[in-house]
C-alpha atoms as a PDB file:
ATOM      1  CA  UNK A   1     -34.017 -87.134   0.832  1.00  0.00           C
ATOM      2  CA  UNK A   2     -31.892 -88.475  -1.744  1.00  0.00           C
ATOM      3  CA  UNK A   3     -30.210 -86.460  -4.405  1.00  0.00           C
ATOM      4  CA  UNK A   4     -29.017 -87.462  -7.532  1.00  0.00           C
ATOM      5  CA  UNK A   5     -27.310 -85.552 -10.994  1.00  0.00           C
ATOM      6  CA  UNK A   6     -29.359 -85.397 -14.435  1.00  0.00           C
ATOM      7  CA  UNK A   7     -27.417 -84.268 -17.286  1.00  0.00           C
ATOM      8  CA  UNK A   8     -29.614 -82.211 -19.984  1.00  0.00           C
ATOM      9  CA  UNK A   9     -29.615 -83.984 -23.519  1.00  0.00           C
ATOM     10  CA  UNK A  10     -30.673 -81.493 -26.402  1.00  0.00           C
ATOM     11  CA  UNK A  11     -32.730 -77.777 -26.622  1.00  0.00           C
ATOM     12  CA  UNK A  12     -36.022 -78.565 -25.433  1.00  0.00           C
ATOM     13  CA  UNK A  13     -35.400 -77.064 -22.048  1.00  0.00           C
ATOM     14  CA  UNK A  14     -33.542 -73.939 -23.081  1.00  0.00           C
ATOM     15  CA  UNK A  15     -33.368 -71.012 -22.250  1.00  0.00           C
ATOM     16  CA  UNK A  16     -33.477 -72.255 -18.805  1.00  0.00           C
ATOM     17  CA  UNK A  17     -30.898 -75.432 -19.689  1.00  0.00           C
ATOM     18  CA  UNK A  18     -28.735 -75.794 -22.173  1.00  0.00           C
ATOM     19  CA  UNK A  19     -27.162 -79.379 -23.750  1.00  0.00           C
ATOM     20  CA  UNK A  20     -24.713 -80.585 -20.816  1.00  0.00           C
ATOM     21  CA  UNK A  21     -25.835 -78.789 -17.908  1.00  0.00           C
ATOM     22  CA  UNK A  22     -25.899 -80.792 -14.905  1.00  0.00           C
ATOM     23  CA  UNK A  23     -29.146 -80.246 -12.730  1.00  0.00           C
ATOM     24  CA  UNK A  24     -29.100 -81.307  -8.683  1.00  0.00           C
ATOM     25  CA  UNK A  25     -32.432 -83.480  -8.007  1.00  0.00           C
ATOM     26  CA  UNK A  26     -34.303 -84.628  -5.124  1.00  0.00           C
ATOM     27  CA  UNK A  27     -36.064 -87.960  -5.078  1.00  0.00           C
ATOM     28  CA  UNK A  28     -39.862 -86.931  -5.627  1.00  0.00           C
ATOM     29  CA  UNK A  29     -42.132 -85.797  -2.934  1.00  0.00           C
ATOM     30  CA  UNK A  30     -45.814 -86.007  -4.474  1.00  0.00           C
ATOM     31  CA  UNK A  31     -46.239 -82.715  -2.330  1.00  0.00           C
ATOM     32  CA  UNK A  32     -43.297 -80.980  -3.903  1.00  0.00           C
ATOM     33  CA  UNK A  33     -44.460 -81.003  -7.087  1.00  0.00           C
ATOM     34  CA  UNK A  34     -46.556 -77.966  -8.407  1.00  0.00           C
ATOM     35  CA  UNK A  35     -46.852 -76.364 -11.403  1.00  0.00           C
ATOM     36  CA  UNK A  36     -43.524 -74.429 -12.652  1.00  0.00           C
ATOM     37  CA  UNK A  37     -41.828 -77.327 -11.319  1.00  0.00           C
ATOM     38  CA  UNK A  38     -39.339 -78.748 -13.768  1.00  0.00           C
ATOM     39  CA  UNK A  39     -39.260 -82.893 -12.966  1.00  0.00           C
ATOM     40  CA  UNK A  40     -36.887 -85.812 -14.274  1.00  0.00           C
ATOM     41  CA  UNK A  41     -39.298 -88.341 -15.271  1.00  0.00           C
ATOM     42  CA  UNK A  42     -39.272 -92.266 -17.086  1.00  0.00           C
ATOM     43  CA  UNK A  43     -40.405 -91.601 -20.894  1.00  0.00           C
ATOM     44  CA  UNK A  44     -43.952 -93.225 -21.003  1.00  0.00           C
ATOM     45  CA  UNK A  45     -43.157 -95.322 -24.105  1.00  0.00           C
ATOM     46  CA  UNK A  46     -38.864 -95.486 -24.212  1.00  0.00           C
ATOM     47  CA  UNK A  47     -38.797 -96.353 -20.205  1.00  0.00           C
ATOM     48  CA  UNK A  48     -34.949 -96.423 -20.608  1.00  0.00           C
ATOM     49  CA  UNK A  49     -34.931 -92.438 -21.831  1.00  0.00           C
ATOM     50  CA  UNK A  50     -35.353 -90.146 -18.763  1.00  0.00           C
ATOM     51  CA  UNK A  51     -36.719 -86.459 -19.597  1.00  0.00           C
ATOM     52  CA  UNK A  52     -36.692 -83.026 -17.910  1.00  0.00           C
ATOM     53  CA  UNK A  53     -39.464 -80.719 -18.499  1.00  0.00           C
ATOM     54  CA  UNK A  54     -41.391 -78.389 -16.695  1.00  0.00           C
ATOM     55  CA  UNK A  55     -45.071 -79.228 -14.990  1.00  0.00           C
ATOM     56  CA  UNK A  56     -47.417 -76.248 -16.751  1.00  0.00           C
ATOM     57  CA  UNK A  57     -50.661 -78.213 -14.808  1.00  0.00           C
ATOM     58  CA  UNK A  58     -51.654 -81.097 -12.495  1.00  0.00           C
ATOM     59  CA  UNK A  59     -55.034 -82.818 -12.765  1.00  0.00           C
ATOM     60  CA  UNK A  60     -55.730 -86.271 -10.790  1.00  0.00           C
ATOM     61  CA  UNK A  61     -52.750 -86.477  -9.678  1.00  0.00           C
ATOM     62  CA  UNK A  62     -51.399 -86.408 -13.738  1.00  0.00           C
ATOM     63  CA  UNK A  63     -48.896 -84.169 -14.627  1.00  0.00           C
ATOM     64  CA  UNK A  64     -48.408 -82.007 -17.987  1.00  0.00           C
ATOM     65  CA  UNK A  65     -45.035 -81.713 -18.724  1.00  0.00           C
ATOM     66  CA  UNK A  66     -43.627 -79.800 -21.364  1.00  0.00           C
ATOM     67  CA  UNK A  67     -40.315 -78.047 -22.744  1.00  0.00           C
ATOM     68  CA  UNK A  68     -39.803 -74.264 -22.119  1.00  0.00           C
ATOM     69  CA  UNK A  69     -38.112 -74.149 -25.738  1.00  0.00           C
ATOM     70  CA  UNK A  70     -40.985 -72.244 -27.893  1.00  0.00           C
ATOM     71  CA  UNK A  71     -39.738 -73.909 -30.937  1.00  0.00           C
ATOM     72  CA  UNK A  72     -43.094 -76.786 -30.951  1.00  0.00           C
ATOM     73  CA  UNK A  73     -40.672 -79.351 -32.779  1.00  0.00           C
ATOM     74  CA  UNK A  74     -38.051 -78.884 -30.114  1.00  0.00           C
ATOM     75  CA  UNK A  75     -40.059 -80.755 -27.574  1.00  0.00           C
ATOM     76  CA  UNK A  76     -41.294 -84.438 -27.004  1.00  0.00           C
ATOM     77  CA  UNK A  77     -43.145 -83.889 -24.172  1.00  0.00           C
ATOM     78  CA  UNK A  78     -47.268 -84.082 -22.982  1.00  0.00           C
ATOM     79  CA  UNK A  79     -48.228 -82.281 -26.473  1.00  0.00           C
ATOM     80  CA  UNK A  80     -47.190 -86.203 -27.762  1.00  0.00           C
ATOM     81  CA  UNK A  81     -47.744 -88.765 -25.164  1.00  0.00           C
ATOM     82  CA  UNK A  82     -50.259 -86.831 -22.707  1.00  0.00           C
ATOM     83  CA  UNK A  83     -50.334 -87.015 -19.302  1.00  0.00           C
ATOM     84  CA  UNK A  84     -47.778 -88.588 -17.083  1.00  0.00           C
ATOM     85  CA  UNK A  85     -48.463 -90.174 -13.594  1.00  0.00           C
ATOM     86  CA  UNK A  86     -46.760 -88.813 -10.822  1.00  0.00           C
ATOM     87  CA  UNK A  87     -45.398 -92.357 -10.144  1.00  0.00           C
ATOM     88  CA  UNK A  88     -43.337 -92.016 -13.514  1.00  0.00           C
ATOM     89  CA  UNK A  89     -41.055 -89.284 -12.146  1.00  0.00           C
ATOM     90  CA  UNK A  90     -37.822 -90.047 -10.579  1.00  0.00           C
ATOM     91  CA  UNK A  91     -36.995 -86.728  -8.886  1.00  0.00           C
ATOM     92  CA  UNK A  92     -37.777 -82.954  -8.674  1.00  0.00           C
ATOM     93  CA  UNK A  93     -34.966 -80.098  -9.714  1.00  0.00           C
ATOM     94  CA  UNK A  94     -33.804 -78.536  -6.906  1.00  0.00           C
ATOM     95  CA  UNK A  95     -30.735 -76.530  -8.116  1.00  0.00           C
ATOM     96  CA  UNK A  96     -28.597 -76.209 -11.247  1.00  0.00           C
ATOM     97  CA  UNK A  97     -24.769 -75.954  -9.227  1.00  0.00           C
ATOM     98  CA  UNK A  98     -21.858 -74.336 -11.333  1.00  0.00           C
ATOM     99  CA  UNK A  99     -20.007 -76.989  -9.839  1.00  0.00           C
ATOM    100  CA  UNK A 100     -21.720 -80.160 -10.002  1.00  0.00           C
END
């Protein structure tokens, strides 16, 4: 299984990660994914940005992603662009090291 490093850009996923944390990934097994699971995923519309958020359900084999930051303008995440296919997601977060 592959691993790579995704750096978090901006608040959306805080409390859990702040701006500049780096999070250890594992290329995506469909089967690892449930819900609570926080993915690295290819923006639907910007397929250059890559996002981390957190699966809150799974229907069809579509994902809901969305920020745990409470703040609802915090967030670009399923509330704006629905749905995402598990096909758009790039890996699964496995750890967040102190020293990566």
């Amino acid at each position: 299984m592959a691993r790579f490093i995704a750096v978090v850009s901006g608040d959306s996923m805080w409390p859990t990660y702040s701006e500049g944390d780096r999070l250890l990934c594992a290329e995506l097994l469909e089967s690892a994914v449930s819900v609570g699971s926080v993915v690295v995923f290819k923006h639907p519309f910007k397929t250059s940005l890559h996002l981390v958020k957190r699966v809150t359900s799974i229907e069809g084999a579509k994902l809901f992603v969305e920020g745990d930051n409470t703040d609802p303008t915090s967030s670009e995440d399923s509330h704006n662009f629905g749905k995402i296919p598990t096909s758009s997601v790039l890996g699964i977060v496995i750890d967040k090291p102190n020293d990566v």
